[in-house]
Protein backbone atom coordinates (compact mmCIF):
# COMPACT_ATOMS: atom_id res chain seq x y z
CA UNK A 1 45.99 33.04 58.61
CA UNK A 2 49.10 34.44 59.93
CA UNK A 3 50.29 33.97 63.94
CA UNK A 4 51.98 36.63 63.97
CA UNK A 5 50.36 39.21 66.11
CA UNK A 6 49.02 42.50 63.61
CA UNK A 7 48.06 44.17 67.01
CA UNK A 8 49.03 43.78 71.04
CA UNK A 9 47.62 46.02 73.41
CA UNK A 10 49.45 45.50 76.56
CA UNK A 11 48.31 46.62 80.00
CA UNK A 12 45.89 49.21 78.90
CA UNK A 13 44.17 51.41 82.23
CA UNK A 14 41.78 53.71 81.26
CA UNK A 15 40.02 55.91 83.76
CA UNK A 16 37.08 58.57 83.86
CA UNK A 17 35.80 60.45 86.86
CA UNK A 18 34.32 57.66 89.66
CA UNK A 19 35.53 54.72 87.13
CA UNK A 20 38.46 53.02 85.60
CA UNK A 21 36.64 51.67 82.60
CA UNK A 22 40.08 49.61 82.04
CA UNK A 23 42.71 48.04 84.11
CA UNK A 24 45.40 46.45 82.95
CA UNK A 25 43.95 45.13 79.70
CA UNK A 26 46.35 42.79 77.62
CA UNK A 27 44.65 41.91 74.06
CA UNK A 28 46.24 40.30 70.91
CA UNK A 29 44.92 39.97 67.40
CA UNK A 30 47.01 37.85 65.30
CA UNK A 31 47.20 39.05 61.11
CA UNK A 32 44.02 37.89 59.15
CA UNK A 33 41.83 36.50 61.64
CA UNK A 34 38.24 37.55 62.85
CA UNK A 35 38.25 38.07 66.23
CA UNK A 36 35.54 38.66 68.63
CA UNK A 37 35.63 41.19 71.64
CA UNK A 38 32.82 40.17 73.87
CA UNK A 39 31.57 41.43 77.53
CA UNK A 40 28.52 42.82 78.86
CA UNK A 41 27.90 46.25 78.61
CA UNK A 42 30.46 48.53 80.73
CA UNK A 43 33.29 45.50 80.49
CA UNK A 44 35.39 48.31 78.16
CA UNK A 45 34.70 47.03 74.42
CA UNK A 46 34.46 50.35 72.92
CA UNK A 47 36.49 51.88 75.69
CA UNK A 48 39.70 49.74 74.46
CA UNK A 49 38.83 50.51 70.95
CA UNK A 50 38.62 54.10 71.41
CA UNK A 51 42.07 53.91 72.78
CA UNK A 52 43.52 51.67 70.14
CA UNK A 53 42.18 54.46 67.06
CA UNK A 54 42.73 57.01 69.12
CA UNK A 55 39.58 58.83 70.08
CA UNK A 56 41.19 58.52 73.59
CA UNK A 57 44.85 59.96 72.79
CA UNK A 58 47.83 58.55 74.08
CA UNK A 59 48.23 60.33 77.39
CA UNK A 60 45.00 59.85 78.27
CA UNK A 61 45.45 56.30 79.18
CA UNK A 62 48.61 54.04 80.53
CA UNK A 63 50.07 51.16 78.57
CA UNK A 64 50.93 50.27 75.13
CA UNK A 65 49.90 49.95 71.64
CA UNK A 66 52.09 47.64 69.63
CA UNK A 67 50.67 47.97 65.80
CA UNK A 68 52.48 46.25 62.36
CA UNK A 69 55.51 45.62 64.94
CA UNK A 70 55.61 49.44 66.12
CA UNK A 71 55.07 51.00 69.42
CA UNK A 72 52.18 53.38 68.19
CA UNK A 73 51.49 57.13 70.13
CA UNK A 74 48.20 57.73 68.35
CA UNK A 75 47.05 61.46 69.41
CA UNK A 76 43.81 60.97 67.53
CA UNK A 77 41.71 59.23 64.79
CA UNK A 78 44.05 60.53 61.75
CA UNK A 79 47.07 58.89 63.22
CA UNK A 80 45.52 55.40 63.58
CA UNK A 81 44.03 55.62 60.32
CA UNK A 82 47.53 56.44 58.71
CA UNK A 83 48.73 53.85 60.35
CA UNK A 84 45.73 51.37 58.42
CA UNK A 85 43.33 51.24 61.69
CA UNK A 86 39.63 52.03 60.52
CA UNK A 87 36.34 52.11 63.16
CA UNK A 88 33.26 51.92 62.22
CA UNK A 89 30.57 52.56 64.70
CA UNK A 90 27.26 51.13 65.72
CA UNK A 91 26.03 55.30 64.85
CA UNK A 92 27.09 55.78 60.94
CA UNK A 93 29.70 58.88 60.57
CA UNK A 94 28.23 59.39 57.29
CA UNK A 95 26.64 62.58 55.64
CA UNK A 96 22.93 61.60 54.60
CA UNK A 97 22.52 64.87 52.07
CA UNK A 98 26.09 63.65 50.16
CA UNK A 99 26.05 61.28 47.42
CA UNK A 100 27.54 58.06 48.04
CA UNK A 101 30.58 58.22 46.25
CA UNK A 102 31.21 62.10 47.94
CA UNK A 103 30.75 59.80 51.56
CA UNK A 104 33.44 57.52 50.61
CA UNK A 105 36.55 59.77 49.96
CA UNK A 106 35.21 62.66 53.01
CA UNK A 107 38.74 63.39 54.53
CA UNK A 108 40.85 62.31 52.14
CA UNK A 109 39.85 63.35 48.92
CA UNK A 110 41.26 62.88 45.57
CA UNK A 111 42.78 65.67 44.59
CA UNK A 112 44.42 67.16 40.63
CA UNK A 113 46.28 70.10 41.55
CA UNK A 114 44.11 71.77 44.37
CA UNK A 115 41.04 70.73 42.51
CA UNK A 116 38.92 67.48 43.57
CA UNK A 117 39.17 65.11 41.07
CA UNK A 118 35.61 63.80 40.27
CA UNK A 119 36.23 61.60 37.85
CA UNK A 120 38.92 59.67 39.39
CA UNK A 121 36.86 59.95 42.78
CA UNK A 122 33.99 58.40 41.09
CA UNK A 123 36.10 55.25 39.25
CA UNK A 124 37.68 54.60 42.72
CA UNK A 125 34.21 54.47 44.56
CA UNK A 126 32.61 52.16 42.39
CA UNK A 127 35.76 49.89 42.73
CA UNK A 128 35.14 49.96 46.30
CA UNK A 129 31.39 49.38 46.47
CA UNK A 130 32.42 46.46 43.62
CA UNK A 131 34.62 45.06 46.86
CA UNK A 132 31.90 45.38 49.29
CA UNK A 133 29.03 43.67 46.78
CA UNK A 134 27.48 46.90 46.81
CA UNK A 135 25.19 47.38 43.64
CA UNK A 136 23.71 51.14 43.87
CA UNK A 137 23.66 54.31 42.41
CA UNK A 138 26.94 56.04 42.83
CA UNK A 139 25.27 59.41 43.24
CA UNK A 140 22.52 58.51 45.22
CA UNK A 141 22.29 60.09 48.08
CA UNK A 142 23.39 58.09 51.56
CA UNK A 143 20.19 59.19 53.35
CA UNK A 144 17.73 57.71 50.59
CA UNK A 145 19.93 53.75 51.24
CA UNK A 146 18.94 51.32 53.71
CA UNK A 147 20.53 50.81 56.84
CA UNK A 148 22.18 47.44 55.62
CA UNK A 149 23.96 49.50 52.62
CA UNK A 150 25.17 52.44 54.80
CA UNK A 151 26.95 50.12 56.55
CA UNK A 152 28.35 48.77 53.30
CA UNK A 153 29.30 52.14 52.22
CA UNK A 154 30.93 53.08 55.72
CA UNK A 155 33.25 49.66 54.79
CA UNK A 156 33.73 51.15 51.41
CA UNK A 157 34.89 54.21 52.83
CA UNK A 158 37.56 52.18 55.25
CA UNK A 159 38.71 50.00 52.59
CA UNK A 160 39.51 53.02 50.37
CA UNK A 161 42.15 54.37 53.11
CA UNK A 162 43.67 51.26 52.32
CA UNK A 163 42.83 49.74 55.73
CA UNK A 164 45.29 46.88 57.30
CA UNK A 165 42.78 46.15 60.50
CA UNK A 166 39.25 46.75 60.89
CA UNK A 167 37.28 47.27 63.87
CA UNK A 168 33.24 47.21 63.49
CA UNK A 169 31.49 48.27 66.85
CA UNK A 170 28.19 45.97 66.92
CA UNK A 171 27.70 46.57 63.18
CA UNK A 172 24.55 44.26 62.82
CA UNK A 173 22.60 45.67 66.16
CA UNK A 174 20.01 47.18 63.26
CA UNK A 175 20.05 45.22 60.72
CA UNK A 176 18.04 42.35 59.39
CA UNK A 177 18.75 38.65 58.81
CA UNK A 178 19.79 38.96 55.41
CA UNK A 179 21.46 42.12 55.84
CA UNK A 180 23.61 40.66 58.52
CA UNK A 181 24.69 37.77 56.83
CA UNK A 182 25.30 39.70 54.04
CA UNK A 183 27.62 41.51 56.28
CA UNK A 184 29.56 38.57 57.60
CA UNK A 185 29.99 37.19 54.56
CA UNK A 186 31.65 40.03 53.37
CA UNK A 187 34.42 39.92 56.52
CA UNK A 188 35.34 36.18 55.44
CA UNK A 189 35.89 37.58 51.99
CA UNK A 190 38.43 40.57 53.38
CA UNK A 191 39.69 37.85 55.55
CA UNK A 192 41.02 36.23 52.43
CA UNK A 193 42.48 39.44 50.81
CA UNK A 194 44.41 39.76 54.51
CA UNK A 195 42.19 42.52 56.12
CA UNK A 196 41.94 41.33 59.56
CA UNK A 197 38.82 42.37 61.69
CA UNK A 198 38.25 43.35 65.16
CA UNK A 199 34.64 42.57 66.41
CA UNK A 200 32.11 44.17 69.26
CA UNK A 201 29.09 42.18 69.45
CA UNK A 202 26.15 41.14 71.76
CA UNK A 203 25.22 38.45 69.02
CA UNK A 204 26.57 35.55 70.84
CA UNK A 205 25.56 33.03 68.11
CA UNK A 206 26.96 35.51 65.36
CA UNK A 207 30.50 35.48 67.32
CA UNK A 208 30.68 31.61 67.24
CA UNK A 209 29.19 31.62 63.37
CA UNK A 210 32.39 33.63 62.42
CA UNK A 211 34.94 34.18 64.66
CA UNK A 212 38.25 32.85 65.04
CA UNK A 213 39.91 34.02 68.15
CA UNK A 214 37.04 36.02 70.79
CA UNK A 215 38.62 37.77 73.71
CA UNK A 216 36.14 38.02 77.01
CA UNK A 217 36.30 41.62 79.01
CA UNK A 218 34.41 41.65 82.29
CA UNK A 219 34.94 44.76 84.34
CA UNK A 220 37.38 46.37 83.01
CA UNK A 221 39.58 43.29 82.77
CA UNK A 222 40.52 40.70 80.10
CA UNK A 223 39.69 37.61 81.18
CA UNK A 224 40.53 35.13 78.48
CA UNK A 225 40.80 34.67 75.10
CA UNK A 226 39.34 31.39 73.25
CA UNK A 227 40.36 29.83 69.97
CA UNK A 228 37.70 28.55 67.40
CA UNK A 229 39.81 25.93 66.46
CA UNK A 230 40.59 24.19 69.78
CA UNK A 231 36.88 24.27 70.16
CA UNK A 232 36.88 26.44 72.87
CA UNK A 233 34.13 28.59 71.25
CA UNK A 234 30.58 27.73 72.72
CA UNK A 235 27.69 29.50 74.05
CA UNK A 236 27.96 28.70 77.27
CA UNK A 237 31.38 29.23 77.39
CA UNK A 238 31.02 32.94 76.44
CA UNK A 239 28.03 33.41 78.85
CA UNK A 240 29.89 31.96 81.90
CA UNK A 241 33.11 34.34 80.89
CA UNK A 242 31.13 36.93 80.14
CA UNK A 243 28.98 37.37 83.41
CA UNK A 244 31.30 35.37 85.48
CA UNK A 245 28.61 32.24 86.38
CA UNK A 246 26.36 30.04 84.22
CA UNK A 247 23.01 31.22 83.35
CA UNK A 248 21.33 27.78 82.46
CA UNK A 249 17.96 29.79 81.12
CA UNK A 250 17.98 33.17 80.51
CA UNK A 251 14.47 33.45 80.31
CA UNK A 252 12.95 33.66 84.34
CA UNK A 253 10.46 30.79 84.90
CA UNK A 254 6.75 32.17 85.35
CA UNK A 255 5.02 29.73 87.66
CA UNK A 256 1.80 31.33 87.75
CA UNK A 257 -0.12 32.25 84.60
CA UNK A 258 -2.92 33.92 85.63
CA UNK A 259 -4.66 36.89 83.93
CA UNK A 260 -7.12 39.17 84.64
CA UNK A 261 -9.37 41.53 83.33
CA UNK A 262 -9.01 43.10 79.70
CA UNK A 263 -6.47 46.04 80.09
CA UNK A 264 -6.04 47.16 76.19
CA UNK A 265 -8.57 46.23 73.61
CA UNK A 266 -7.57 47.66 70.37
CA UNK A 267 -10.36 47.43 67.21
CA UNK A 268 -10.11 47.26 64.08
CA UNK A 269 -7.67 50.53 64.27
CA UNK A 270 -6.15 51.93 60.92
CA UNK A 271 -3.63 54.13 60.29
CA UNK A 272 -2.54 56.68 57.26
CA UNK A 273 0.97 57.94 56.94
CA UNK A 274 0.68 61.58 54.76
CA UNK A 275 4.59 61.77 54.94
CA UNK A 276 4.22 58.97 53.00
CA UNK A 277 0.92 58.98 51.44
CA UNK A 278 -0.40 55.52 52.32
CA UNK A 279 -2.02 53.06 54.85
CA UNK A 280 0.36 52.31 57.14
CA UNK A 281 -1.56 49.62 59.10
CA UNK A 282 -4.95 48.07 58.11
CA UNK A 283 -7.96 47.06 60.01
CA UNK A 284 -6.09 45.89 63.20
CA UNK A 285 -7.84 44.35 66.50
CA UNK A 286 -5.51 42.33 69.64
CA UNK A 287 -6.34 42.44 73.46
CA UNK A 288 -4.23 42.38 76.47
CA UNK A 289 -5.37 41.25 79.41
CA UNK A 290 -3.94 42.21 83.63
CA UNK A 291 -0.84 40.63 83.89
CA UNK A 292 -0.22 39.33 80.50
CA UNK A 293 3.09 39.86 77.92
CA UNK A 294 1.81 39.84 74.91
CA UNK A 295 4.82 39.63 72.42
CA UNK A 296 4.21 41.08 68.61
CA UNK A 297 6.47 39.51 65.94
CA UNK A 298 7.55 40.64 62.68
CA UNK A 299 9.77 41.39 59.89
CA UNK A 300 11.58 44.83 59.89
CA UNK A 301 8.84 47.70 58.21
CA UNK A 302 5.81 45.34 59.42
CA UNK A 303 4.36 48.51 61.30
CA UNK A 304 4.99 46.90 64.98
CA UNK A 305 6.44 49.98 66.15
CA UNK A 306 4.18 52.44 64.03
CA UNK A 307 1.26 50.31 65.58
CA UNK A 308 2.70 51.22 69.49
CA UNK A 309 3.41 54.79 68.30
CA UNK A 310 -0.18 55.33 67.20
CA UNK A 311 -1.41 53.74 70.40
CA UNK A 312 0.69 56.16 72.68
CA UNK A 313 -0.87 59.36 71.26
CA UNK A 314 0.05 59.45 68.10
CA UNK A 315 3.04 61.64 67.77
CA UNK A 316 3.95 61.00 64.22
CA UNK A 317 1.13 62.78 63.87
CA UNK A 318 -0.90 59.37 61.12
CA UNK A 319 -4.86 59.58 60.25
CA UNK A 320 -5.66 56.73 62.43
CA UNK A 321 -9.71 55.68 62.86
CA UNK A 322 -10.70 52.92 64.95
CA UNK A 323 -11.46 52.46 68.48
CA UNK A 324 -9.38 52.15 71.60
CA UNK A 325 -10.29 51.10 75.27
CA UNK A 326 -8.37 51.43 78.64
CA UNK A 327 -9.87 48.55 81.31
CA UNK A 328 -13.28 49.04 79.62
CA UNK A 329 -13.78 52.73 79.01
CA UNK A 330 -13.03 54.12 75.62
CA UNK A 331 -10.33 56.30 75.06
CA UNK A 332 -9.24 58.97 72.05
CA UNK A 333 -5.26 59.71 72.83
CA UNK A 334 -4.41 63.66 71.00
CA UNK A 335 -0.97 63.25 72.56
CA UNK A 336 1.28 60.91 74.56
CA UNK A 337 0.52 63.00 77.71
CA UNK A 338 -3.06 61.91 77.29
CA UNK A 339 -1.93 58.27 77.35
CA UNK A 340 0.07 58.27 80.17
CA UNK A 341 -2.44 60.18 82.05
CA UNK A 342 -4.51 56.97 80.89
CA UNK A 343 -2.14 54.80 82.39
CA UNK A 344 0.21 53.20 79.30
CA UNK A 345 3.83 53.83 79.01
CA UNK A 346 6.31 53.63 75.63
CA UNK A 347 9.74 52.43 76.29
CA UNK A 348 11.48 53.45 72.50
CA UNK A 349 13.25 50.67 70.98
CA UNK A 350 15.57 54.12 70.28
CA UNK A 351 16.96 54.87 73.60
CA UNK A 352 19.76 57.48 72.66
CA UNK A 353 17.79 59.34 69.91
CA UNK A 354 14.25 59.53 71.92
CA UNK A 355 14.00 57.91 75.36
CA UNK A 356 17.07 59.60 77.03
CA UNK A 357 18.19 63.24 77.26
CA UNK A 358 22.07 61.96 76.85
CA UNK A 359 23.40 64.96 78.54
CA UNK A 360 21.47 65.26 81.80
CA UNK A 361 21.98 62.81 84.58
CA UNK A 362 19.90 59.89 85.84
CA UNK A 363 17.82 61.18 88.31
CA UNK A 364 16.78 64.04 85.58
CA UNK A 365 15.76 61.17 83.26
CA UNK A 366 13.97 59.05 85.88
CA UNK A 367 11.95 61.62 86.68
CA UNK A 368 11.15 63.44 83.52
CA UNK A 369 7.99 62.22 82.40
CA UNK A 370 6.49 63.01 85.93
CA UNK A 371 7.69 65.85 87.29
CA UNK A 372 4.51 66.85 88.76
CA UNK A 373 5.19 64.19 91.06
CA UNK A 374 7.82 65.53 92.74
CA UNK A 375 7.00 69.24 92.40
CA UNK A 376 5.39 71.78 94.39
CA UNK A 377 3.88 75.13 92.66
CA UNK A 378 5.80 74.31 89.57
CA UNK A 379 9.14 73.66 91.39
CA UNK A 380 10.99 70.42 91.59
CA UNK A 381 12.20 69.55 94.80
CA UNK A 382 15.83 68.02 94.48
CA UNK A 383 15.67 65.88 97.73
CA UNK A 384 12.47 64.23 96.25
CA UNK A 385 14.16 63.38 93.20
CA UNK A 386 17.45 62.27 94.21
CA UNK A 387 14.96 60.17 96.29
CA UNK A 388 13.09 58.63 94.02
CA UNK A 389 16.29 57.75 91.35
CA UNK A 390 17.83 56.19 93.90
CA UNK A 391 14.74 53.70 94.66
CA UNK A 392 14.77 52.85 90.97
CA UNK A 393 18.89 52.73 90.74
CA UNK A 394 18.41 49.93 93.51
CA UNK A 395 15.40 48.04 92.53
CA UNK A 396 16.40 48.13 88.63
CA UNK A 397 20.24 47.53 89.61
CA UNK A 398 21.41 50.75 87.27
CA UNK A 399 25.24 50.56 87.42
CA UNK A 400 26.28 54.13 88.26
CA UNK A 401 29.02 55.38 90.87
CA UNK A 402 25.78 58.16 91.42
CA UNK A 403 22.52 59.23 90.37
CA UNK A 404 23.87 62.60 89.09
CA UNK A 405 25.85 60.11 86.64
CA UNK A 406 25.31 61.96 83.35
CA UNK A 407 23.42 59.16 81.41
CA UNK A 408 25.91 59.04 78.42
CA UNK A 409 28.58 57.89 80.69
CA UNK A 410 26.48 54.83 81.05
CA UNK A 411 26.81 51.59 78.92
CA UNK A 412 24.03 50.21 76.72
CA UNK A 413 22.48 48.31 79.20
CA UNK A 414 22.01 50.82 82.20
CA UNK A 415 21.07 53.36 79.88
CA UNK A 416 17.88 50.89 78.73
CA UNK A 417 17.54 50.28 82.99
CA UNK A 418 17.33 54.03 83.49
CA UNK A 419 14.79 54.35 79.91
CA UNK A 420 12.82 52.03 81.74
CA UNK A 421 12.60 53.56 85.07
CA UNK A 422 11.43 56.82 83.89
CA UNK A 423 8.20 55.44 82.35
CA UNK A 424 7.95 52.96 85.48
CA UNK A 425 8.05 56.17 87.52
CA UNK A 426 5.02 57.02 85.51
CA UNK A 427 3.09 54.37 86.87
CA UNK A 428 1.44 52.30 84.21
CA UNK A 429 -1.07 49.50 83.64
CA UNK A 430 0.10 49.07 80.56
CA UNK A 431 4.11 49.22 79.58
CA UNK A 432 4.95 49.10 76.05
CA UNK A 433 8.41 48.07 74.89
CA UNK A 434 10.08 48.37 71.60
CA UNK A 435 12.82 46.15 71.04
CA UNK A 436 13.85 46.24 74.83
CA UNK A 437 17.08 44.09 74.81
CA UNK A 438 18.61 45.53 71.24
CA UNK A 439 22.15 46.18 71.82
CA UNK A 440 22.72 44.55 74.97
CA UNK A 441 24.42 42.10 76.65
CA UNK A 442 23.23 38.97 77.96
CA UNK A 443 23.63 39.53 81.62
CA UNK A 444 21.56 43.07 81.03
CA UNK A 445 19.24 41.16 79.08
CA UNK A 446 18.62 38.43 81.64
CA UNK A 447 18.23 41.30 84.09
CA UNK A 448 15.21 43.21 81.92
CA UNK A 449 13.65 39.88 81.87
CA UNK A 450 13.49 39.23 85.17
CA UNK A 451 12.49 42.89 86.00
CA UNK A 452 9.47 42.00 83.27
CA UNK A 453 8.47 38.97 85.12
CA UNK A 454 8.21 41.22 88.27
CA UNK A 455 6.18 43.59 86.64
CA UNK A 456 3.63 41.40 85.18
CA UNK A 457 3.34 39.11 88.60
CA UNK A 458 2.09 42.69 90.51
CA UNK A 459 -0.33 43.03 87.91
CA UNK A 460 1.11 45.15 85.04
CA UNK A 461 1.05 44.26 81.20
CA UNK A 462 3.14 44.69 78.89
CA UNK A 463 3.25 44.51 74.93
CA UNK A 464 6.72 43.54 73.71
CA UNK A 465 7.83 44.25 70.72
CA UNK A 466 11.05 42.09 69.68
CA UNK A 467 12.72 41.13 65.89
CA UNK A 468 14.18 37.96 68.42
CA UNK A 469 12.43 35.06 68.06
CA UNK A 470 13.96 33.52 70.98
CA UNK A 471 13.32 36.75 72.99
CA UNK A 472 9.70 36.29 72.09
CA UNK A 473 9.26 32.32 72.88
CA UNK A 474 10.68 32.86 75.56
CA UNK A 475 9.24 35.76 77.35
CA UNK A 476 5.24 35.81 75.75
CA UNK A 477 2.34 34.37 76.76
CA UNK A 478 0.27 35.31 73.64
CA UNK A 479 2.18 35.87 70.11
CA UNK A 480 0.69 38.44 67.61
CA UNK A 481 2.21 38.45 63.87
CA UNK A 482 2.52 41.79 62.11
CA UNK A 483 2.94 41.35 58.39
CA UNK A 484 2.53 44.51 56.21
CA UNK A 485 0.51 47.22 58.21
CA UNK A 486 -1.90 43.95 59.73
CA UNK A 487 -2.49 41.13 61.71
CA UNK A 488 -1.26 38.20 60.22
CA UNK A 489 -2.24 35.87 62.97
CA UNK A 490 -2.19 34.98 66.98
CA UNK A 491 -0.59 32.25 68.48
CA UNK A 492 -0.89 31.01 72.16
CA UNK A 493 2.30 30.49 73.41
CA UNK A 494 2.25 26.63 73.83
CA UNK A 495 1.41 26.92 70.29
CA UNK A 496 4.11 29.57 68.75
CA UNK A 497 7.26 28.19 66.93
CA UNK A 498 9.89 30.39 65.17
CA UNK A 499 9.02 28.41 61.93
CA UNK A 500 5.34 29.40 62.68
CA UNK A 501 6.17 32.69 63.09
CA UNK A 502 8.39 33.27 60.14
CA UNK A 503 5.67 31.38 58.19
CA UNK A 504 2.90 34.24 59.04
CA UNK A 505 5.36 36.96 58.64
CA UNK A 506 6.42 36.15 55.36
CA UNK A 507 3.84 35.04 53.77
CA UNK A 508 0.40 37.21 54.33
């Protein structure tokens, strides 16, 4: 590894309307290292990364870009990647109906003459996927590959532009175990061929595994930078930089335990996917009682989140049989509405794709799935609703200069706050969430677990469905397994370890 600097960013301010999202950021990469930008969600990450490949053009922001030793005046995305600067998002930029070898030349095809050359554009894909470990059909199409080897291809695709410094913006936020460690694998390997890598991640253990410098933001502002080799690098290092105090346990103590009554009782409910012409889950019963979180486990594709979908009124529209009751009464759910008017809430473990309306503001998505609540003679009164966002910016601490905030403006983790106020506005008994700390931030996630532990001491319960292990030690009080489409086993909390866990998901 070279100490000479491949990238300084000096003094970077960034503003949007209400917020500068940076002041004054300094940040130095030196030539083939890994390093790590950490922060909590709204500390600028992305912001500063925008700027540096040029989604925010220079004029846009104040200070400078020094790149390869040259002041750089990027006016968009095709100047930084010129220059050898590639981004590749958490959302994939690539085209799912093109083949894979059509996604990895897009922009800067190979050309004979005026023609595409195919041939030569084939040859020089499969040399890229043969850099990446990639072992699939050239012409397969993108949409029909896993998330794990989209993300592959999307490397591909940087590495063919002949990229000096890559920046990857939480690129294992959906993938699996293996997938992930696939990944980082791969970024020592271009570390040793001199690509040096910028990156964004929540994965605090991840960012000690593998990087070599990590640079803190908090607020807009760079706070330090920490070298692997001094052993600055630690957990609780991070944590303290990151939310500016140490968090000793991020998982709120619950002194008292006490349930009540059965709230859910699910039996033995099965489920039939047309779309893809087989049982999707099989002969599935669980309980959860008043005041309870009742964590379900599994491997990616287990069917936790088709099993929550069917419960909430089926909208994927399976064959389902089985039986269903709400505190003691049967129940038959046609439609979501029907289950919320039965008093259980679904918080998506897809926030920007189906639990928020991205362009609309926050009090429009707080109040969305209850609008009858705030309306008189089918007309929504706006003092009513500025009202009630307001309660739920304050008691959920959303982090918004206003409540007419448009909701896209908002990092990761007050977009989740604001997913989870509009079904809390809905008034459940029974909250369901999907994967409610994915893509977050510590200091968020500490936050939706102590706004859990308030729920569940005034009585609500909630099913949580994580891929964390920790997250589900240390937030449960009963464990279900799901291991293909059923119901590997339960495990009382006192009981649950991840090797227990792992044990039943793998192996039913």
């Amino acid at each position: 590894m070279n100490n000479t600097p491949i990238l300084e960013m000096r003094k970077i301010t960034k503003e949007f309307p209400g917020v500068k999202a940076l002041n004054n950021v300094s940040f130095q990469v030196k030539e083939g290292e890994i390093h790590c930008l950490v922060g909590e969600n709204g500390a600028g990450k992305s912001t500063l990364m925008k700027v540096l490949s040029g989604v925010y053009p220079h004029g846009e922001y104040t200070g400078d870009i020094i790149f390869n030793g040259k002041t750089q005046n990027f006016r968009g995305i095709g100047d930084s990647e010129r220059a050898g600067i590639a981004i590749i998002y958490q959302e994939l930029a690539l085209i799912p109906e093109m083949t894979v070898y059509e996604n990895i030349f897009l922009g800067h095809e190979i050309k004979k003459g005026s023609l595409i050359d195919w041939n030569e554009t084939i040859k020089r894909a499969g040399e890229m996927l043969k850099k990446v470990r990639l072992n699939v059909n050239l012409a397969e199409k993108v949409k029909d590959l896993g998330v794990g080897k989209q993300q592959l291809v999307e490397i591909a695709k940087a590495l063919s532009k002949d990229v000096k410094l890559l920046i990857l913006d939480e690129p294992t936020a959906a993938l699996n175990e293996d997938d992930s460690e696939n990944l980082l694998n791969l970024l020592r390997e271009l570390k040793s061929h001199r690509v040096t890598s910028v990156l964004i991640s929540h994965k605090l253990k991840e960012v000690i595994e593998i990087a070599d410098s990590v640079t803190v933001l908090r607020d807009g502002q760079t706070i330090c930078t920490l070298e692997a080799q001094k052993g600055e690098v630690s957990e609780n290092a991070l944590i303290k930089h990151m939310v500016g105090r140490e968090i000793d346990n991020i998982y709120p103590k619950r002194e008292n335990r006490q349930f009540g009554e059965i709230v859910l009782k699910v039996e033995k409910w099965n489920a039939y996917d047309p779309a893809l012409g087989r049982a999707i889950l099989k002969d599935i019963s669980f309980h959860v009682n008043k005041g309870e979180i009742v964590g379900f486990a599994g491997l990616m594709g287990s069917g936790r989140t088709e099993l929550a979908l069917s419960i909430f009124g089926n909208p994927d529209g399976y064959n389902i049989s089985g039986e269903i009751s709400i505190l003691g009464n049967k129940k038959r759910f046609g439609h979501p509405q029907d289950a919320i008017r039965a008093g259980v809430a679904y918080v998506t473990e897809d926030r920007k794709g189906d639990g928020l309306i991205l362009i609309q503001d926050v009090k429009q998505n707080i109040t969305i799935a209850n609008l009858k609540e705030i309306a008189m003679r089918g007309v929504v009164n706006g003092n009513s609703e500025v009202k009630i966002a307001n309660e739920y910016r304050v008691s959920l601490n959303i982090k918004t200069p206003s409540v007419e905030q448009t909701v896209s403006n908002l990092s990761g983790g007050n977009q989740q706050k604001v997913s989870l106020g509009k079904w809390l506005f809905v008034k459940p008994n029974l909250l369901i969430l999907d994967e409610p700390t994915r893509g977050i931030d510590v200091g968020a996630k500490y936050e939706i677990y102590t706004i859990m532990t308030r729920l569940v001491e005034q009585g609500m319960s909630i099913i949580m469905i994580s891929s964390e292990l920790p997250e589900i030690l240390g937030m449960s009080d009963r464990v279900y397994v799901v291991s293909s489409g059923k119901i590997a086993g339960e495990l009382p909390i006192l009981e649950a370890t991840q090797e227990k866990i792992m044990q039943l998901a793998t192996n039913y």
